[in-house]
N, C-alpha and C. Protein backbone atom coordinates (compact mmCIF):
# COMPACT_ATOMS: atom_id res chain seq x y z
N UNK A 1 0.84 -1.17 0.00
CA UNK A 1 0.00 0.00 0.00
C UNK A 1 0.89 1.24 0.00
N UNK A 2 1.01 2.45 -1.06
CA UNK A 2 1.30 3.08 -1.09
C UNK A 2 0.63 4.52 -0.37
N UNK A 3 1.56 5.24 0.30
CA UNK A 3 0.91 6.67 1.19
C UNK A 3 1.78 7.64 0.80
N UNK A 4 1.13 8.86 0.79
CA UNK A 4 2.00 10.24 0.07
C UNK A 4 2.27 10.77 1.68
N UNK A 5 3.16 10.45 1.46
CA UNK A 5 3.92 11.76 2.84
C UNK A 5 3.96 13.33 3.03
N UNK A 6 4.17 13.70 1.58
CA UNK A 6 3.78 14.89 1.76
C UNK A 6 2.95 15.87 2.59
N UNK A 7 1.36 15.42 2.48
CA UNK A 7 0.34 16.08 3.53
C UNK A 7 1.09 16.00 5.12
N UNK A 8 2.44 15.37 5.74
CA UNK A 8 2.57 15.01 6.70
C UNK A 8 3.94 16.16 6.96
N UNK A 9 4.24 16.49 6.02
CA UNK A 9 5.53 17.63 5.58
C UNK A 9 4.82 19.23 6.06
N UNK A 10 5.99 19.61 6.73
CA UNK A 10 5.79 20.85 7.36
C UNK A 10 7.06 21.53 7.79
N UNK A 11 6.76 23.17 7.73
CA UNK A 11 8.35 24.01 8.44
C UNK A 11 9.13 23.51 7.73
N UNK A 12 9.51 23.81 6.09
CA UNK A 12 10.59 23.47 5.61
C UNK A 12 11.41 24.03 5.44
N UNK A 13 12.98 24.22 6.12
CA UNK A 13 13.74 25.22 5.23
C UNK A 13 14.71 24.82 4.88
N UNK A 14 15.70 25.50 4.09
CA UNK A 14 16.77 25.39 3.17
C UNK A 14 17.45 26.43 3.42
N UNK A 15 18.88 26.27 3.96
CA UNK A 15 20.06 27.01 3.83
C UNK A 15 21.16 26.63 3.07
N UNK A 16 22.06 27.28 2.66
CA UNK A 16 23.02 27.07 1.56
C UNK A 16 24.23 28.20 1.92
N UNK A 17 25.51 27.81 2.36
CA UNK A 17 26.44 28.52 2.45
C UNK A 17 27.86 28.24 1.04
N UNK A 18 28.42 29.22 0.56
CA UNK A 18 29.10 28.63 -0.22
C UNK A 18 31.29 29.13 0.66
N UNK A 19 31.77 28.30 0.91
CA UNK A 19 32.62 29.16 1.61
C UNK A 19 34.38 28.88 0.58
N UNK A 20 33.93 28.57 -0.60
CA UNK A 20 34.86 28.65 -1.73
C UNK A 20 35.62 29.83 -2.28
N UNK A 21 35.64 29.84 -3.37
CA UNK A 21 36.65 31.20 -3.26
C UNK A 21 36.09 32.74 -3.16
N UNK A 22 36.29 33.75 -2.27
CA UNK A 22 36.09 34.48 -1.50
C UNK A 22 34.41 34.60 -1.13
N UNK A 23 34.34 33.41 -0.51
CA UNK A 23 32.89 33.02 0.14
C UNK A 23 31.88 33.01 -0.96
N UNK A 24 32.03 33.33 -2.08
CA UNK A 24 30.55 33.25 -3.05
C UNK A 24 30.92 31.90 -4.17
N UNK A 25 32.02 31.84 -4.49
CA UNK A 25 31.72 30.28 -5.47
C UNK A 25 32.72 29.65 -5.34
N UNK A 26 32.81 28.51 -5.60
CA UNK A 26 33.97 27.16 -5.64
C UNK A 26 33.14 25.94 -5.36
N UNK A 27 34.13 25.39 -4.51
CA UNK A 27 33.84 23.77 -4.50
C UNK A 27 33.69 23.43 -3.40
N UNK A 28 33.86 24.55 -2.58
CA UNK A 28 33.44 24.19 -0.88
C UNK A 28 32.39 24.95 -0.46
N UNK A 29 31.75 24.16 0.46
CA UNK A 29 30.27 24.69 0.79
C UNK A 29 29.37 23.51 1.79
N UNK A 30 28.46 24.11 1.94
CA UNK A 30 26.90 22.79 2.53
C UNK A 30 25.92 23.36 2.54
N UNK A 31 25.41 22.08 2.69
CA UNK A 31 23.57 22.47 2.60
C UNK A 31 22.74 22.00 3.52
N UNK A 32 21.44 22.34 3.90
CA UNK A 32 20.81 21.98 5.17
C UNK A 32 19.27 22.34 4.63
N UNK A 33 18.97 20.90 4.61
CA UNK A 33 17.34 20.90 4.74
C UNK A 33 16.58 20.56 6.18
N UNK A 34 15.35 21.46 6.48
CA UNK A 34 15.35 20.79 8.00
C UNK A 34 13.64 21.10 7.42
N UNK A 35 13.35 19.91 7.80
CA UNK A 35 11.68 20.00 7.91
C UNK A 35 11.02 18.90 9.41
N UNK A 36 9.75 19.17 9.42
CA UNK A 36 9.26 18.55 10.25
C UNK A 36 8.23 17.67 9.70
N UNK A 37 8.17 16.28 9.58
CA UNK A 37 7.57 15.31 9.45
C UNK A 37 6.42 14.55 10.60
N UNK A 38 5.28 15.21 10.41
CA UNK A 38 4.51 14.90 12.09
C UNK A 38 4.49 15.71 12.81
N UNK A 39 5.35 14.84 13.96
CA UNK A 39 5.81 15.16 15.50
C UNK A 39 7.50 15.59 15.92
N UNK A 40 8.14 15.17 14.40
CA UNK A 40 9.30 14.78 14.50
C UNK A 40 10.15 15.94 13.17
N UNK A 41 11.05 16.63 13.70
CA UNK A 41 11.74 17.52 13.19
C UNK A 41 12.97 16.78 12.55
N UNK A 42 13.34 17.06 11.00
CA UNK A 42 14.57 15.92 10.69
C UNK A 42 15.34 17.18 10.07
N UNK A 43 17.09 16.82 10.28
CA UNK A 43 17.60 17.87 9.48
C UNK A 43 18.62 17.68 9.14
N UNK A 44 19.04 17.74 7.65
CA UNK A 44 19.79 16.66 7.30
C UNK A 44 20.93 17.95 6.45
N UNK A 45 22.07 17.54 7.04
CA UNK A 45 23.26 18.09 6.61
C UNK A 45 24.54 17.85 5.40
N UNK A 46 24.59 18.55 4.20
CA UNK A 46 25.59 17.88 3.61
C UNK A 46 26.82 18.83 3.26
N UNK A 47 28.32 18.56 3.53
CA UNK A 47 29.26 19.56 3.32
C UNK A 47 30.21 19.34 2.55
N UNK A 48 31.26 19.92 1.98
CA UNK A 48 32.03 19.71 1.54
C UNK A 48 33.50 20.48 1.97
N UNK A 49 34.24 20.17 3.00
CA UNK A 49 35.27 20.68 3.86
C UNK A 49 36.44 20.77 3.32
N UNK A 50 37.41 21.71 3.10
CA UNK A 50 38.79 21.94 2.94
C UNK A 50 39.10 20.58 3.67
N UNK A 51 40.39 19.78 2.89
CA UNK A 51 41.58 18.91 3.25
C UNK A 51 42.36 18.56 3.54
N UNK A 52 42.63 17.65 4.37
CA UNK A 52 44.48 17.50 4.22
C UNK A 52 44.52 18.32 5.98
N UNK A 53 45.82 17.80 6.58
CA UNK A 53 46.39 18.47 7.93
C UNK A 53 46.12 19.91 7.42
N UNK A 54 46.48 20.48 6.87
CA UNK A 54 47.08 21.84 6.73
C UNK A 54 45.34 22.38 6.25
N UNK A 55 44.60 21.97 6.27
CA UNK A 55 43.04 22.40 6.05
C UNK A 55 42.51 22.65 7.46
N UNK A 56 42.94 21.87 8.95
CA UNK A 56 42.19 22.01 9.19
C UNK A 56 41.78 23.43 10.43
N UNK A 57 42.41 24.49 9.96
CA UNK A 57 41.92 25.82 10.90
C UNK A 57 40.65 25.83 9.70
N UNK A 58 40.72 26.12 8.50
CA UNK A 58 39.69 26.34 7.57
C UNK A 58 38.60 25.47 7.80
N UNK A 59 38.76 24.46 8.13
CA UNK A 59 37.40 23.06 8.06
C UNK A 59 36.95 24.19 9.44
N UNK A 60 37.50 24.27 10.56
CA UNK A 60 36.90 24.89 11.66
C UNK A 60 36.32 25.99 11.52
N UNK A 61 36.81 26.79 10.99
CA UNK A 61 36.00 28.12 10.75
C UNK A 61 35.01 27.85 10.17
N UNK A 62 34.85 27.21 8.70
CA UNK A 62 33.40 27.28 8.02
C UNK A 62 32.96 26.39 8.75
N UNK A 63 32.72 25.52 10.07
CA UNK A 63 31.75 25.35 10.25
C UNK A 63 31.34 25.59 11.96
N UNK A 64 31.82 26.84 12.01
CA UNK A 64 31.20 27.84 13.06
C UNK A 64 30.59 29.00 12.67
């Protein structure tokens, strides 16, 4: 039996940081969808972090 979840979808938002070359474009960045399903708030994170030892003061900053 198939059920549409949707009608159950609520409070959706979307943020988008890009922190590549001088903060507006490149290859580093994340994204964050957070909605509430029900009773239950889900929020799901995806990034893409500077590398390597020598990355990581940069990994720390973009993600404070």
């Amino acid at each position: 039996m198939e059920q549409k979840l949707s009608p159950l979808v609520s409070e959706i938002e979307v943020d988008t940081i890009a922190t590549g070359l001088k903060n507006m474009v490149g290859n580093k960045g994340a994204v964050k969808i957070k909605f509430r399903l029900v009773e239950k708030t889900l929020t799901f994170i995806n990034c893409h972090l500077h590398s390597g030892l020598d990355g990581v003061a940069k990994r720390n900053k973009d993600v404070r």
